[in-house]
Structure formats: structure tokens, C-alpha cells
PDB file of N, CA and C in Angstrom:
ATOM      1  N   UNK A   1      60.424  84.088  85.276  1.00  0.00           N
ATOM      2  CA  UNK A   1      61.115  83.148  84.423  1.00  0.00           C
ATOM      3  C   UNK A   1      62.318  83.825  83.763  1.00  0.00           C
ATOM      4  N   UNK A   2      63.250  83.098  83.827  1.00  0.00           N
ATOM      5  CA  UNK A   2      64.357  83.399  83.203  1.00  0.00           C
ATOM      6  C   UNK A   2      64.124  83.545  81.392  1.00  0.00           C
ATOM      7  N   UNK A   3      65.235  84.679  80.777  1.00  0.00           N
ATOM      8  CA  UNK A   3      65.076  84.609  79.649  1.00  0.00           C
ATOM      9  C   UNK A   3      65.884  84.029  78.744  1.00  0.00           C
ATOM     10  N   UNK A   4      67.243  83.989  79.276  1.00  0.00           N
ATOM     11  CA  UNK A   4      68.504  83.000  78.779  1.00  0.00           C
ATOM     12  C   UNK A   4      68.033  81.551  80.091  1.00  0.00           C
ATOM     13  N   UNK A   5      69.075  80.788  78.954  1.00  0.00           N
ATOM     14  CA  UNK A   5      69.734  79.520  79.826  1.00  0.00           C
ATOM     15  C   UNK A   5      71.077  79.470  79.962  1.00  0.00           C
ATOM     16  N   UNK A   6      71.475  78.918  81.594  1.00  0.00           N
ATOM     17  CA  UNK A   6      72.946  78.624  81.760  1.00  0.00           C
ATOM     18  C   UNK A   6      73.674  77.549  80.450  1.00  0.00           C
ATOM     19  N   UNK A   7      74.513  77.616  80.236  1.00  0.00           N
ATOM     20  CA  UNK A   7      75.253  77.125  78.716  1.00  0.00           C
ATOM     21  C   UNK A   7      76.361  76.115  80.097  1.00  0.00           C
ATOM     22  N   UNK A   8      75.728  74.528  79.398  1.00  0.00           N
ATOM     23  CA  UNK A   8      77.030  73.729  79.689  1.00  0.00           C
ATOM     24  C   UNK A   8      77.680  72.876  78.699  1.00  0.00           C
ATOM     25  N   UNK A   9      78.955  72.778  78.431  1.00  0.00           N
ATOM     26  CA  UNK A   9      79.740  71.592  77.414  1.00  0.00           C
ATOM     27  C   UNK A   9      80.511  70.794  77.947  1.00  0.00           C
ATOM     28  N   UNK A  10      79.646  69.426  77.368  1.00  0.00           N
ATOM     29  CA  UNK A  10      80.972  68.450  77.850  1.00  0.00           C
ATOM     30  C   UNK A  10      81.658  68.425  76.790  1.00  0.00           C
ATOM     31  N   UNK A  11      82.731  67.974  77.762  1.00  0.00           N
ATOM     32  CA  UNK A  11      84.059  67.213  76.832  1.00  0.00           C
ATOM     33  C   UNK A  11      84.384  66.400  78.127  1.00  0.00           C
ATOM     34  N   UNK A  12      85.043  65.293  76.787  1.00  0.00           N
ATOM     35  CA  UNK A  12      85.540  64.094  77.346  1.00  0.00           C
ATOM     36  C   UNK A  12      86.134  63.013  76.226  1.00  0.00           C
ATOM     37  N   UNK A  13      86.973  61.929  76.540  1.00  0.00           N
ATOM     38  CA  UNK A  13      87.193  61.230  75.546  1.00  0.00           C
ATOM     39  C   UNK A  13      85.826  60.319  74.761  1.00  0.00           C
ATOM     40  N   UNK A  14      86.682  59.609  73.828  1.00  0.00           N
ATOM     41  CA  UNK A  14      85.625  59.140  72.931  1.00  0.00           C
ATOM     42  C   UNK A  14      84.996  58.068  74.085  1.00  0.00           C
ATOM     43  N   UNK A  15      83.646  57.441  74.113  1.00  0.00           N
ATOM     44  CA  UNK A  15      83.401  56.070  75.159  1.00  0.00           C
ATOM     45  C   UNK A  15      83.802  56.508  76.719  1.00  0.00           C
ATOM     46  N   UNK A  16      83.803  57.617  77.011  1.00  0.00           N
ATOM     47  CA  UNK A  16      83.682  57.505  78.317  1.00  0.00           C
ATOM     48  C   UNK A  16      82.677  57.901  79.334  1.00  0.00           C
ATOM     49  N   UNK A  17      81.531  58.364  78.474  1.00  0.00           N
ATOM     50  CA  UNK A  17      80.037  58.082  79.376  1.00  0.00           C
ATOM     51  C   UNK A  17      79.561  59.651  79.643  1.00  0.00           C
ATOM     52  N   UNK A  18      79.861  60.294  78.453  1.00  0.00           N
ATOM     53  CA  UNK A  18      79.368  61.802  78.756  1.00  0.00           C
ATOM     54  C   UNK A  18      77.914  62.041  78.237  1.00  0.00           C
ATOM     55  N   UNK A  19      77.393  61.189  77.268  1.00  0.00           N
ATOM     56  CA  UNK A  19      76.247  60.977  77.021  1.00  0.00           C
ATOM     57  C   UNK A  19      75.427  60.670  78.135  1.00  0.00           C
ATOM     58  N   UNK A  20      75.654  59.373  78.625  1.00  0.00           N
ATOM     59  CA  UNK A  20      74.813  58.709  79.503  1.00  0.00           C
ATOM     60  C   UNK A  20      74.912  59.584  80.784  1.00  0.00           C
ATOM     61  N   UNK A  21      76.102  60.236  81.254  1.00  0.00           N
ATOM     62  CA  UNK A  21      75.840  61.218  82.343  1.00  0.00           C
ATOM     63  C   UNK A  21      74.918  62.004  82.354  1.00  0.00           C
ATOM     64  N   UNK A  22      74.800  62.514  80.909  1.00  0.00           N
ATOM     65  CA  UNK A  22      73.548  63.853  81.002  1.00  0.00           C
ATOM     66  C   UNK A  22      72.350  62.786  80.800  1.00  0.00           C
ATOM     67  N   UNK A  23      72.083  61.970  80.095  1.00  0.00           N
ATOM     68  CA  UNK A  23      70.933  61.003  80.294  1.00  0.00           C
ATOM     69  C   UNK A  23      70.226  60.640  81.469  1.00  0.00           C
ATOM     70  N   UNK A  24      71.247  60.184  81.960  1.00  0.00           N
ATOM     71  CA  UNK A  24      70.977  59.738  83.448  1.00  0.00           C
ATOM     72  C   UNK A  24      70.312  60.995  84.412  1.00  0.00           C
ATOM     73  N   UNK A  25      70.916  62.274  84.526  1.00  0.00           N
ATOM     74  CA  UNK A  25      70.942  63.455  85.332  1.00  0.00           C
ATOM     75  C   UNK A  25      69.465  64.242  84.966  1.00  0.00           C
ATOM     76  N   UNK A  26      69.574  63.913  83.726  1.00  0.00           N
ATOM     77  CA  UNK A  26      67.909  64.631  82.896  1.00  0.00           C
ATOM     78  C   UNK A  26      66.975  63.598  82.858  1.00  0.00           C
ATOM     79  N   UNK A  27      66.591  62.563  83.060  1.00  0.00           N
ATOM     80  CA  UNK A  27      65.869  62.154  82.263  1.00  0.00           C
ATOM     81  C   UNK A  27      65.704  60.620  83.104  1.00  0.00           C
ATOM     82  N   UNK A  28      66.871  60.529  84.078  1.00  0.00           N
ATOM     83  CA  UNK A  28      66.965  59.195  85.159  1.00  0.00           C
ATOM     84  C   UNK A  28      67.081  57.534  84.338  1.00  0.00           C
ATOM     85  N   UNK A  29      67.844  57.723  83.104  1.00  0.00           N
ATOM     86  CA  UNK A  29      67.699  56.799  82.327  1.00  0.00           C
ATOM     87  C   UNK A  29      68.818  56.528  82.433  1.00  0.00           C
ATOM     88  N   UNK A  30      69.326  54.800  82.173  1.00  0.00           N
ATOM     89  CA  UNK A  30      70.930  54.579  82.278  1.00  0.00           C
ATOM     90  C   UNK A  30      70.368  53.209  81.252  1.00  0.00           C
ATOM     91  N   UNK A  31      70.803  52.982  80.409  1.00  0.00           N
ATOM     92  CA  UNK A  31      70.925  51.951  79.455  1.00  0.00           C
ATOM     93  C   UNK A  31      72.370  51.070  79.368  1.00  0.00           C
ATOM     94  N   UNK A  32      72.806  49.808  79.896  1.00  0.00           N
ATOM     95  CA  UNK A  32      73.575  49.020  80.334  1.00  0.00           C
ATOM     96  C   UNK A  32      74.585  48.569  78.969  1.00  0.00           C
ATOM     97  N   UNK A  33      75.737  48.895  78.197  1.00  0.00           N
ATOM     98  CA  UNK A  33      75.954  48.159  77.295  1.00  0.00           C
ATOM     99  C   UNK A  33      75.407  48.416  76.057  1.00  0.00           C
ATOM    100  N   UNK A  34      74.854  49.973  75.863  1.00  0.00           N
ATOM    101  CA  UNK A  34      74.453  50.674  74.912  1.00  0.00           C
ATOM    102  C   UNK A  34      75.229  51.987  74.247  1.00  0.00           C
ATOM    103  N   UNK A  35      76.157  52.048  73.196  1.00  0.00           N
ATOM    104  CA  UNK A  35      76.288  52.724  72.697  1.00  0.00           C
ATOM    105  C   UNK A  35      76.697  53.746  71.563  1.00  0.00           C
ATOM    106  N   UNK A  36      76.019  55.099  71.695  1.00  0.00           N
ATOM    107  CA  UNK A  36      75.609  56.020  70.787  1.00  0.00           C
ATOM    108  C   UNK A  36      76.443  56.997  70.197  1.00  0.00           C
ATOM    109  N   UNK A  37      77.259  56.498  69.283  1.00  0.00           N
ATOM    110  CA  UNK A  37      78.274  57.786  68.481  1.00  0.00           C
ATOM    111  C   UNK A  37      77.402  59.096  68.474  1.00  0.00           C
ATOM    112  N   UNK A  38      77.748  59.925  69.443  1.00  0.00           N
ATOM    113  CA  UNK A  38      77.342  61.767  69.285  1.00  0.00           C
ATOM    114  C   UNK A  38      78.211  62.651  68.403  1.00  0.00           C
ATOM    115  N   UNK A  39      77.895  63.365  67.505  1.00  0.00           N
ATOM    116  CA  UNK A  39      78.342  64.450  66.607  1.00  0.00           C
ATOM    117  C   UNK A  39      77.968  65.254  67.431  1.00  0.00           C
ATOM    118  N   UNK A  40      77.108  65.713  67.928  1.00  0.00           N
ATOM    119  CA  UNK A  40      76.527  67.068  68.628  1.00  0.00           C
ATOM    120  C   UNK A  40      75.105  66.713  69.111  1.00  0.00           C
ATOM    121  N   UNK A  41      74.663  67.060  70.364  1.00  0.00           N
ATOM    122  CA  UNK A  41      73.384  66.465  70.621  1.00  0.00           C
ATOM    123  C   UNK A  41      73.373  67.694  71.820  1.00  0.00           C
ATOM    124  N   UNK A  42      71.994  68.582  71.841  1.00  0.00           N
ATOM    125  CA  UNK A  42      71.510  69.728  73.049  1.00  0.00           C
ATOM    126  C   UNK A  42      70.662  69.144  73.780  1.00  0.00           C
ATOM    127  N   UNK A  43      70.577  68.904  74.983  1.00  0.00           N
ATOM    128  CA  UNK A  43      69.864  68.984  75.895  1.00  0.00           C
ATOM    129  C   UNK A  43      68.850  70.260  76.631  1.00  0.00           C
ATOM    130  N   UNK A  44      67.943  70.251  77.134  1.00  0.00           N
ATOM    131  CA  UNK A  44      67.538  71.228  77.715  1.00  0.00           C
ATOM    132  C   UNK A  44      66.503  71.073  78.977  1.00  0.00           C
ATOM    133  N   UNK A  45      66.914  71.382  80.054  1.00  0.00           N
ATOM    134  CA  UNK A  45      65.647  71.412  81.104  1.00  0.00           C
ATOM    135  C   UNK A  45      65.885  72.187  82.209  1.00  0.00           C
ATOM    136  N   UNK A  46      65.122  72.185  82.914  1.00  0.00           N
ATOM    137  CA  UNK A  46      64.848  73.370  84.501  1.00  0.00           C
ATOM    138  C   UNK A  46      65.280  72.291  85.579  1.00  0.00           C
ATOM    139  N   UNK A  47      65.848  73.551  86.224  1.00  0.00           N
ATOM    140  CA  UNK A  47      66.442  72.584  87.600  1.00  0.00           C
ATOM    141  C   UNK A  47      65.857  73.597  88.758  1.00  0.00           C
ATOM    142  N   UNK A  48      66.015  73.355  89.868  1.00  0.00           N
ATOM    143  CA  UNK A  48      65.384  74.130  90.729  1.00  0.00           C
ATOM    144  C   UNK A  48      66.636  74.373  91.707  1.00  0.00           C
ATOM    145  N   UNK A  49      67.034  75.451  91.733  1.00  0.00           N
ATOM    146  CA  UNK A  49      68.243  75.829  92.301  1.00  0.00           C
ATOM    147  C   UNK A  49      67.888  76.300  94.210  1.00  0.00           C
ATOM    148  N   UNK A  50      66.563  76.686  93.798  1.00  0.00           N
ATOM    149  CA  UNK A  50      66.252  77.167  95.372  1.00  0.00           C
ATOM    150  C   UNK A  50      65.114  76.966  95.509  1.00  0.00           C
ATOM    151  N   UNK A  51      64.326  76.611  96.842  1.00  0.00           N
ATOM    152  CA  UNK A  51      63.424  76.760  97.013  1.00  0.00           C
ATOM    153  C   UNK A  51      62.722  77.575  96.108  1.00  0.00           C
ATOM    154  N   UNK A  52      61.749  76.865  95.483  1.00  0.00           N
ATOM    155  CA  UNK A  52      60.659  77.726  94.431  1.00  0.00           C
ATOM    156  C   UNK A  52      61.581  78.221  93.220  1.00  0.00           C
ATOM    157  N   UNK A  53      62.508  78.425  92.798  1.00  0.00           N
ATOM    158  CA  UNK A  53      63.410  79.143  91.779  1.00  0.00           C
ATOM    159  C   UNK A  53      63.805  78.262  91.128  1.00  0.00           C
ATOM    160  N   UNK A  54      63.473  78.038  89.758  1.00  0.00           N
ATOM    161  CA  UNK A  54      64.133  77.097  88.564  1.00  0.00           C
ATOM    162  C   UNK A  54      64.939  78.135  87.532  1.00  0.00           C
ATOM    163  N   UNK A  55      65.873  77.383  86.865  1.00  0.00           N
ATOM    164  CA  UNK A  55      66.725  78.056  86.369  1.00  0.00           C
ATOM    165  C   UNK A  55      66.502  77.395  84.658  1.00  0.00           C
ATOM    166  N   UNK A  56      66.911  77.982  83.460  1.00  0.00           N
ATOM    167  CA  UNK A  56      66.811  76.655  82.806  1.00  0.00           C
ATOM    168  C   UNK A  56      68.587  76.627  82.139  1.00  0.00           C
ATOM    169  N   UNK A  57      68.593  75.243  82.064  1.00  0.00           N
ATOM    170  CA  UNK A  57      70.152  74.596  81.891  1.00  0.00           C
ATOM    171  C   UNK A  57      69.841  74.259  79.975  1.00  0.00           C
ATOM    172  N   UNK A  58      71.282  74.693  79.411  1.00  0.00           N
ATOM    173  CA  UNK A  58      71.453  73.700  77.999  1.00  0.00           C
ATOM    174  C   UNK A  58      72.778  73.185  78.121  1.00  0.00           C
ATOM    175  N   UNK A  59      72.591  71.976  77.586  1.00  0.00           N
ATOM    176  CA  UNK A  59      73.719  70.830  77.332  1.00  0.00           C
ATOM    177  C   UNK A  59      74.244  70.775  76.182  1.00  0.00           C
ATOM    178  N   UNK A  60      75.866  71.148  75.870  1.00  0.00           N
ATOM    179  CA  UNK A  60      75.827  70.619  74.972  1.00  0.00           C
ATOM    180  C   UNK A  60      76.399  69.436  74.710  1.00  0.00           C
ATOM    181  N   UNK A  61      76.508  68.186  74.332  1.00  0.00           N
ATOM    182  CA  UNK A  61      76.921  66.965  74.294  1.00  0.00           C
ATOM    183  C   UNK A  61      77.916  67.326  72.621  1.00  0.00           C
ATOM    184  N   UNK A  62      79.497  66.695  73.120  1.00  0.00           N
ATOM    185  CA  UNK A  62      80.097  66.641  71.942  1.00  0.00           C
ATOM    186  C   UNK A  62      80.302  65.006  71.554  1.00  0.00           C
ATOM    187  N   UNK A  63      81.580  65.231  70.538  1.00  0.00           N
ATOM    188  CA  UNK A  63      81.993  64.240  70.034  1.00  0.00           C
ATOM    189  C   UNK A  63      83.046  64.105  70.799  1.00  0.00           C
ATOM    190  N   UNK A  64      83.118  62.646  71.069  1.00  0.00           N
ATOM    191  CA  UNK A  64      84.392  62.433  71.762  1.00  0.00           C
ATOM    192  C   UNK A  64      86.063  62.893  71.036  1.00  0.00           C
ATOM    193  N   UNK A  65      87.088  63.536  72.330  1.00  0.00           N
ATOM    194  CA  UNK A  65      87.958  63.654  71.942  1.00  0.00           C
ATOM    195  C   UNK A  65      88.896  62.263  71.726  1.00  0.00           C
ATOM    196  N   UNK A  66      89.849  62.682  70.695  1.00  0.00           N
ATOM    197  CA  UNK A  66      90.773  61.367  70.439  1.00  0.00           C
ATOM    198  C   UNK A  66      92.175  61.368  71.368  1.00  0.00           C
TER     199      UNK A  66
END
């Protein structure tokens, strides 16, 4: 097992679906016509990069740029 995690940040403008991307990608959820002002929000989970080998990933979700 790994002892760090790979570090990812979105950016993106304000309303353009950087939330729901990592939602969707983690978690297989897409909510239609829903949405959630983010200040800062971490994600965290294991992906399996290779046969048998998981890695673990953090998200960080910002605030949209203006």
C-alpha cells in the first residue's frame, strides 16, 4: 500500500460541472439540474492503475473561477 496519495486540482469556471465530474467519476452519481456552490470540497479514493495495483487519488474541488 501506498503511503502518500496522487494530489489532483480542479479548476474551472464558476457552473461548469467540475463538481459533478468528480461525482460522477467517484461515486457514478450525476444529479440532473442540481446545483452546489463549492468553497473547497476533498475527495478521496483508490483506483486501480494495473492489474492488482491501486493507487490512492485526492481531489481537490475549488471554487469556481470568475
Amino acid at each position: 500500500m501506498p503511503k502518500s496519495a496522487f494530489k489532483i486540482v480542479m479548476l474551472g469556471a464558476q457552473l461548469c460541472g467540475k463538481t459533478s465530474l468528480i461525482e460522477q467519476c467517484i461515486n457514478g452519481v450525476y444529479i440532473v439540474g442540481m446545483t452546489f456552490p463549492t468553497v473547497e470540497d476533498t475527495y478521496e479514493a483508490w483506483i486501480e492503475v494495473e492489474k492488482g495495483q491501486r493507487e490512492r487519488i485526492r481531489i481537490y474541488d475549488t471554487a469556481g473561477l470568475v
